[in-house]
N, C-alpha and C. Protein backbone atom coordinates (compact mmCIF):
# COMPACT_ATOMS: atom_id res chain seq x y z
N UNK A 1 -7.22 -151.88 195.01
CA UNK A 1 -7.92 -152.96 195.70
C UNK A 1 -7.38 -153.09 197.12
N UNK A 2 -8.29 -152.81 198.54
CA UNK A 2 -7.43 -153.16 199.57
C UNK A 2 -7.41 -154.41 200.04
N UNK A 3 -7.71 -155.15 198.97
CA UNK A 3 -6.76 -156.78 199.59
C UNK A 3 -5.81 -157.34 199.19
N UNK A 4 -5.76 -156.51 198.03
CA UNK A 4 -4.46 -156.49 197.14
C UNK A 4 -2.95 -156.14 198.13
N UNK A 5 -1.95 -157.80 198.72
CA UNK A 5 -1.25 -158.03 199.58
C UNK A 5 0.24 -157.18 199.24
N UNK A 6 0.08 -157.03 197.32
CA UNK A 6 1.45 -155.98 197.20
C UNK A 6 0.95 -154.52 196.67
N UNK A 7 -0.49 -153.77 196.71
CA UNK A 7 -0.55 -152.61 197.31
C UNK A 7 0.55 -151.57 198.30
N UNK A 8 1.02 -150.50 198.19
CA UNK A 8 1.51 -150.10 198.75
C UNK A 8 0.91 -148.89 199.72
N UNK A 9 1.51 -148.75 201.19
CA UNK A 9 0.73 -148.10 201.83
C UNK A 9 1.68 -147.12 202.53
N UNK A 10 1.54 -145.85 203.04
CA UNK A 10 2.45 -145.03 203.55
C UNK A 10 2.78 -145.38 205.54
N UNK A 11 3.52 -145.57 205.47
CA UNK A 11 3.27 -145.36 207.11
C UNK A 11 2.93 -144.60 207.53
N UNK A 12 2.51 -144.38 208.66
CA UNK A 12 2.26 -143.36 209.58
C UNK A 12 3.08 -142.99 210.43
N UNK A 13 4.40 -143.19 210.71
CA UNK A 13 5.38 -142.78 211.45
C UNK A 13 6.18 -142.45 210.57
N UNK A 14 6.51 -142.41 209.53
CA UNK A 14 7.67 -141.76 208.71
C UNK A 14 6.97 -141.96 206.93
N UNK A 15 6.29 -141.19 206.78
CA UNK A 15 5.60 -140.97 205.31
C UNK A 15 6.77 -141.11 204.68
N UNK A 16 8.35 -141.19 204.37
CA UNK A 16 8.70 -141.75 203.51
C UNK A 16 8.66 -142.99 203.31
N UNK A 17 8.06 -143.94 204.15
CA UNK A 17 8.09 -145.30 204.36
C UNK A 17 6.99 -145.88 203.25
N UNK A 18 6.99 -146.27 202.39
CA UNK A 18 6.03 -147.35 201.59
C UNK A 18 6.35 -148.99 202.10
N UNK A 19 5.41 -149.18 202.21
CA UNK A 19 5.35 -150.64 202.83
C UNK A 19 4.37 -151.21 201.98
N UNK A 20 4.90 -152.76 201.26
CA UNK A 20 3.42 -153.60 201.06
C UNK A 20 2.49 -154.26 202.16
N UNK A 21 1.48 -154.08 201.55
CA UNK A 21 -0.27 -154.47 202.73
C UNK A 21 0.42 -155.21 203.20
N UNK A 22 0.46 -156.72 202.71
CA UNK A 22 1.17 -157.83 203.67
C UNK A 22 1.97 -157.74 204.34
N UNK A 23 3.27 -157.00 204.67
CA UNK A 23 3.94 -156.75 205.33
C UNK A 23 3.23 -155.28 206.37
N UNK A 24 2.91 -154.79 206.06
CA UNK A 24 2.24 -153.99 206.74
C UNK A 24 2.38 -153.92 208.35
N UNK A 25 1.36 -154.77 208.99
CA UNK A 25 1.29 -154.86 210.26
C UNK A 25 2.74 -155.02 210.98
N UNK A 26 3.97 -155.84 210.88
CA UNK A 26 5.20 -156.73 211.29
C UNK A 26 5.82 -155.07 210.98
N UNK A 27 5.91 -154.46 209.78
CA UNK A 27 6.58 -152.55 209.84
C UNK A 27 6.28 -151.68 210.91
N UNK A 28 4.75 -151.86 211.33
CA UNK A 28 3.70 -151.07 212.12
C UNK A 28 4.61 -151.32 213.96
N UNK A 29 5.03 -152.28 214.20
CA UNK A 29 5.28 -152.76 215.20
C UNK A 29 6.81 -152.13 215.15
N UNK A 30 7.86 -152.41 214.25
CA UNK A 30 9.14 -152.16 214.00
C UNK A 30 8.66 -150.44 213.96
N UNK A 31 8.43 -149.74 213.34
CA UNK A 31 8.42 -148.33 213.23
C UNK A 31 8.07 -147.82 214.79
N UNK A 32 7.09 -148.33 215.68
CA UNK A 32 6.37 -148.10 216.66
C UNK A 32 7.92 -148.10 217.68
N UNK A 33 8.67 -148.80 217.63
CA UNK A 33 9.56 -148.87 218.77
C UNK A 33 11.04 -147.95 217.97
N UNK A 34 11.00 -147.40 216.58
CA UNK A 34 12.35 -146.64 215.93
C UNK A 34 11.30 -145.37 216.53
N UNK A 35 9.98 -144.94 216.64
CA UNK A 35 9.58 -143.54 216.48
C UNK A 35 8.91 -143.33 217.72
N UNK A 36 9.14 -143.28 218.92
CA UNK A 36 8.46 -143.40 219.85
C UNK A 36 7.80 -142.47 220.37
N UNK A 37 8.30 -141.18 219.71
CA UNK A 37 7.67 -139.49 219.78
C UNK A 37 6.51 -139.52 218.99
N UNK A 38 6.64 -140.39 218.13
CA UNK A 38 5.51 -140.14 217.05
C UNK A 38 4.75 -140.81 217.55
N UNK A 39 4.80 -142.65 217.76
CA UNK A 39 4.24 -143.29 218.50
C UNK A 39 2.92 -142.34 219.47
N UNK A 40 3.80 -141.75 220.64
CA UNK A 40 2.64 -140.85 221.48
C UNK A 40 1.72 -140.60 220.96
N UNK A 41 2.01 -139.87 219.27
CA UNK A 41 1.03 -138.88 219.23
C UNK A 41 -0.40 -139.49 218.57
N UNK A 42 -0.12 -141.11 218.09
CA UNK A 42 -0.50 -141.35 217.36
C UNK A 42 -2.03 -142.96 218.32
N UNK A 43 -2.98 -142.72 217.73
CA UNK A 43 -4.17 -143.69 217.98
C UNK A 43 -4.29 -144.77 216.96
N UNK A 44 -4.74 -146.01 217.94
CA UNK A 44 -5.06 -147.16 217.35
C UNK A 44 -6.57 -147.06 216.84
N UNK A 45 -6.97 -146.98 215.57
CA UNK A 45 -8.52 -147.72 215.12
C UNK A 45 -9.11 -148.58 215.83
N UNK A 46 -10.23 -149.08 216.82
CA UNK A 46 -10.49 -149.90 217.45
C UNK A 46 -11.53 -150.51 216.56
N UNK A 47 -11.53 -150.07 214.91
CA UNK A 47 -12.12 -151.14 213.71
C UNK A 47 -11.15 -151.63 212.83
N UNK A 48 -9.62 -151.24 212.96
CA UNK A 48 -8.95 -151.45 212.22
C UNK A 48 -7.79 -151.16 213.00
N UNK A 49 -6.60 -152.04 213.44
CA UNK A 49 -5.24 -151.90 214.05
C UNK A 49 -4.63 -151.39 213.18
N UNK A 50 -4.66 -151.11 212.09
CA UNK A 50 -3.92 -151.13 211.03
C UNK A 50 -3.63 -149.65 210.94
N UNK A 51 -4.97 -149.08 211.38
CA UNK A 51 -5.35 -147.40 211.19
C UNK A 51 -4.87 -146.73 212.52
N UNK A 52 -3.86 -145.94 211.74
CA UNK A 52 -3.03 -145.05 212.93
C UNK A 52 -3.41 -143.88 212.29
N UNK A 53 -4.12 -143.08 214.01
CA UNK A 53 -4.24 -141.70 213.11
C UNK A 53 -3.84 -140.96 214.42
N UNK A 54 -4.22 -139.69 214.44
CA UNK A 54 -3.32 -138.77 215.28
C UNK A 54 -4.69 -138.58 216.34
N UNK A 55 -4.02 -138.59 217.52
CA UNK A 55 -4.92 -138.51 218.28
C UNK A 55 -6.48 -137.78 218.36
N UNK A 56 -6.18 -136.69 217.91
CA UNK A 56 -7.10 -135.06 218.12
C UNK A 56 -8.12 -135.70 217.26
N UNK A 57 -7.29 -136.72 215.74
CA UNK A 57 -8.56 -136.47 214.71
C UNK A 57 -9.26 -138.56 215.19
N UNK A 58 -8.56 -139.00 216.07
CA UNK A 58 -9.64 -140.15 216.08
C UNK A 58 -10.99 -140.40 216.31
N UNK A 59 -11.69 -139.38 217.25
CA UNK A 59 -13.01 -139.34 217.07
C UNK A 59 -13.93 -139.31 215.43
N UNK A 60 -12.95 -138.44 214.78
CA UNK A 60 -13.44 -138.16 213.49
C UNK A 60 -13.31 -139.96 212.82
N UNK A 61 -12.23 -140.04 212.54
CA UNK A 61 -11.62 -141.05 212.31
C UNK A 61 -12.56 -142.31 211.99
N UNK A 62 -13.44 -142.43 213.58
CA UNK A 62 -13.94 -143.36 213.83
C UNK A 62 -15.21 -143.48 213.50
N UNK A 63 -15.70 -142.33 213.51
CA UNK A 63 -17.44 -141.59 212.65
C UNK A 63 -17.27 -142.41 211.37
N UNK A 64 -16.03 -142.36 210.32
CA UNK A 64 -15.95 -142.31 208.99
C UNK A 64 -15.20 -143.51 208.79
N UNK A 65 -14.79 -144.50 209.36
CA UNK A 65 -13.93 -145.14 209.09
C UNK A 65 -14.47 -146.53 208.14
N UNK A 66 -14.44 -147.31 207.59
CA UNK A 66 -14.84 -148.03 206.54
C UNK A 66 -14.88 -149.38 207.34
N UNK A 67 -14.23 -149.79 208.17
CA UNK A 67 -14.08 -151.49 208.25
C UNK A 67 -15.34 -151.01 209.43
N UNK A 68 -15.55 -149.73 210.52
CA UNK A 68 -16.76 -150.04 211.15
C UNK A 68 -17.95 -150.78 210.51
N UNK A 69 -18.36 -150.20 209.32
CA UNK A 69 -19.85 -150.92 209.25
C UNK A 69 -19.75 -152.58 208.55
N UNK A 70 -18.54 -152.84 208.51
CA UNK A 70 -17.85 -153.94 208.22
C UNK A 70 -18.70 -155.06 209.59
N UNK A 71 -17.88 -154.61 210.97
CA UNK A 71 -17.86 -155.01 212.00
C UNK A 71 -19.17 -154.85 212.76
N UNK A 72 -20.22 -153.60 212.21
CA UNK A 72 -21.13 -153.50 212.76
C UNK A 72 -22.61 -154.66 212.08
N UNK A 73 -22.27 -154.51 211.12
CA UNK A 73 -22.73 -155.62 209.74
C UNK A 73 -22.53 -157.25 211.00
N UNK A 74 -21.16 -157.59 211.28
CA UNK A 74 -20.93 -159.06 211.95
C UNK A 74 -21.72 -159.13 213.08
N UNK A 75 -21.73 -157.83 213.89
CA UNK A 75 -22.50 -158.03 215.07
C UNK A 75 -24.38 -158.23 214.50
N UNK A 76 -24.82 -157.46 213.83
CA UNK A 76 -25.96 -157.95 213.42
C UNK A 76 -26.22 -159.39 213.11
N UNK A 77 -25.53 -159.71 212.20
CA UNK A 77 -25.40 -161.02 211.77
C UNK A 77 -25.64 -162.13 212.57
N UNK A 78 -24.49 -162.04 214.12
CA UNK A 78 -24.84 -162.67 214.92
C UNK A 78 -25.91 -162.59 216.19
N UNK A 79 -25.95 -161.66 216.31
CA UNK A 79 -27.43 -160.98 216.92
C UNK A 79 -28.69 -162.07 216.11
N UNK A 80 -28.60 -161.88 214.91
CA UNK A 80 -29.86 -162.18 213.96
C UNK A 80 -29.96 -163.94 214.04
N UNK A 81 -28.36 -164.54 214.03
CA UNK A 81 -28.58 -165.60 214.13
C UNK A 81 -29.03 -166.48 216.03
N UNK A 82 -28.52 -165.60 216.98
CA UNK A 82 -28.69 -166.08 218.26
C UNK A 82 -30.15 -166.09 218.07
N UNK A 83 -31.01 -165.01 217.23
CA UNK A 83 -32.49 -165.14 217.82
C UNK A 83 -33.08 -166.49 216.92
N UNK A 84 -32.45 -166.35 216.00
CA UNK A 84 -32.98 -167.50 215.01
C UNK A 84 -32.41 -168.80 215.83
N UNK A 85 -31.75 -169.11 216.49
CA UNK A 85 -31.21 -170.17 217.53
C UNK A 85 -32.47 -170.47 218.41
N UNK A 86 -32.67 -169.00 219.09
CA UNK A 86 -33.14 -169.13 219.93
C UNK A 86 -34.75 -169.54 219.87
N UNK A 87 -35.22 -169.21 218.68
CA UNK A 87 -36.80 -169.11 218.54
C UNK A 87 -36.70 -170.85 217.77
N UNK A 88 -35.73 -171.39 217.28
CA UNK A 88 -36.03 -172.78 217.15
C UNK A 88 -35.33 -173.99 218.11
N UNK A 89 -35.28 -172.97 218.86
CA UNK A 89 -34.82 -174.34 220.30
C UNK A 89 -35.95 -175.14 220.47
N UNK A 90 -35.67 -176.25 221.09
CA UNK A 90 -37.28 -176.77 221.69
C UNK A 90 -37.05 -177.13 222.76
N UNK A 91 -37.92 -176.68 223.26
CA UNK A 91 -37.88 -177.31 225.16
C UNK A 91 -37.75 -178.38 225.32
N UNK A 92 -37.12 -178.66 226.23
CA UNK A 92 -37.21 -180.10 226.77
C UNK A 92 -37.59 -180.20 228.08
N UNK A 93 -38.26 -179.30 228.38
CA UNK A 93 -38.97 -179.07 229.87
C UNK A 93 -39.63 -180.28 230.03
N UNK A 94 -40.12 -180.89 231.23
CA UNK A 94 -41.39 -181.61 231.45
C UNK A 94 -42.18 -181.28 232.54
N UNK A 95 -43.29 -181.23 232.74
CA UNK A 95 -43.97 -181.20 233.94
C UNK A 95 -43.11 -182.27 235.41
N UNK A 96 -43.51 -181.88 236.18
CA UNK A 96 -42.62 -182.77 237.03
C UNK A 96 -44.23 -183.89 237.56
N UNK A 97 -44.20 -185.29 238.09
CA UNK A 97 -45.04 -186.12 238.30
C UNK A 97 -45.83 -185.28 239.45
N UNK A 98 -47.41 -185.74 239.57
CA UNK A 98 -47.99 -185.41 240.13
C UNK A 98 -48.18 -186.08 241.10
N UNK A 99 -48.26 -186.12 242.68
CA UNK A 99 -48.46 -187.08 243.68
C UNK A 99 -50.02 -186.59 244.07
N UNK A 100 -50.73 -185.89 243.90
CA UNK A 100 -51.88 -185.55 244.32
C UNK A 100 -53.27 -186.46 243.54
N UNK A 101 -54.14 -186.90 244.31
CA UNK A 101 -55.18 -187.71 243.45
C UNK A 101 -56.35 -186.88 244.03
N UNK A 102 -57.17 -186.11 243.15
CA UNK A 102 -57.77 -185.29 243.14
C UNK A 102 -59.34 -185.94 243.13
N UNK A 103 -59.37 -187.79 242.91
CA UNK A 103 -60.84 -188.59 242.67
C UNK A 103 -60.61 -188.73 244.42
N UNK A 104 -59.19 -189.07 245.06
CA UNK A 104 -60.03 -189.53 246.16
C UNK A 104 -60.05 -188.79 247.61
C-alpha cells in the first residue's frame, strides 16, 4: 500500500538504506548532503519530490510515472470547476442612464 507510513522504501543514494514512507522525505534531505556525488547524478520528479531517478532516465521517468495522472486529474478538476464558476456567475452589469429624449 503506498500510504502505508511504515512501508519500507530503498533510497536512492545508498540502496542499502531502507527507510519508512514517513520518514522518508527528512532521510531524502540528510542522504542528499552525506552523498553529494550521487546527489549530481540524480533528478527530482516534478510529480513527485519523493522520486529520485538518474538523470539520463528522467524523461522516461516522467512519461510513466504514477502520481502524474494523479496531478493531471487536479488540474482538470479545477479547469472543470472555474468554467462551472464561470457559466453561473451573474452579471451585475447595468446599462448606464440615458440623457437623450428621443420624443423631443
Amino acid at each position: 500500500d503506498d500510504l502505508d507510513p511504515e512501508r519500507l522504501i530503498q533510497c536512492p543514494y545508498n540502496k542499502h538504506h531502507r527507510i519508512r514512507a514517513g520518514r522518508f522525505p527528512y532521510h531524502l534531505v540528510k542522504c542528499r548532503k552525506s552523498y553529494p556525488e550521487v546527489a549530481k547524478e540524480l533528478a527530482t520528479c516534478p510529480f513527485n519530490a519523493r522520486h529520485l531517478v538518474r538523470r539520463a532516465d528522467l524523461s522516461d521517468h516522467i512519461m510513466k510515472c504514477n502520481d502524474k495522472g494523479i496531478l493531471e486529474q487536479d488540474i482538470v478538476n479545477q479547469s472543470c470547476g472555474f468554467q462551472r464558476e464561470q457559466m453561473n456567475a451573474v452579471s451585475t452589469w447595468q446599462a448606464p442612464p440615458c440623457e437623450e429624449d428621443w420624443e423631443s
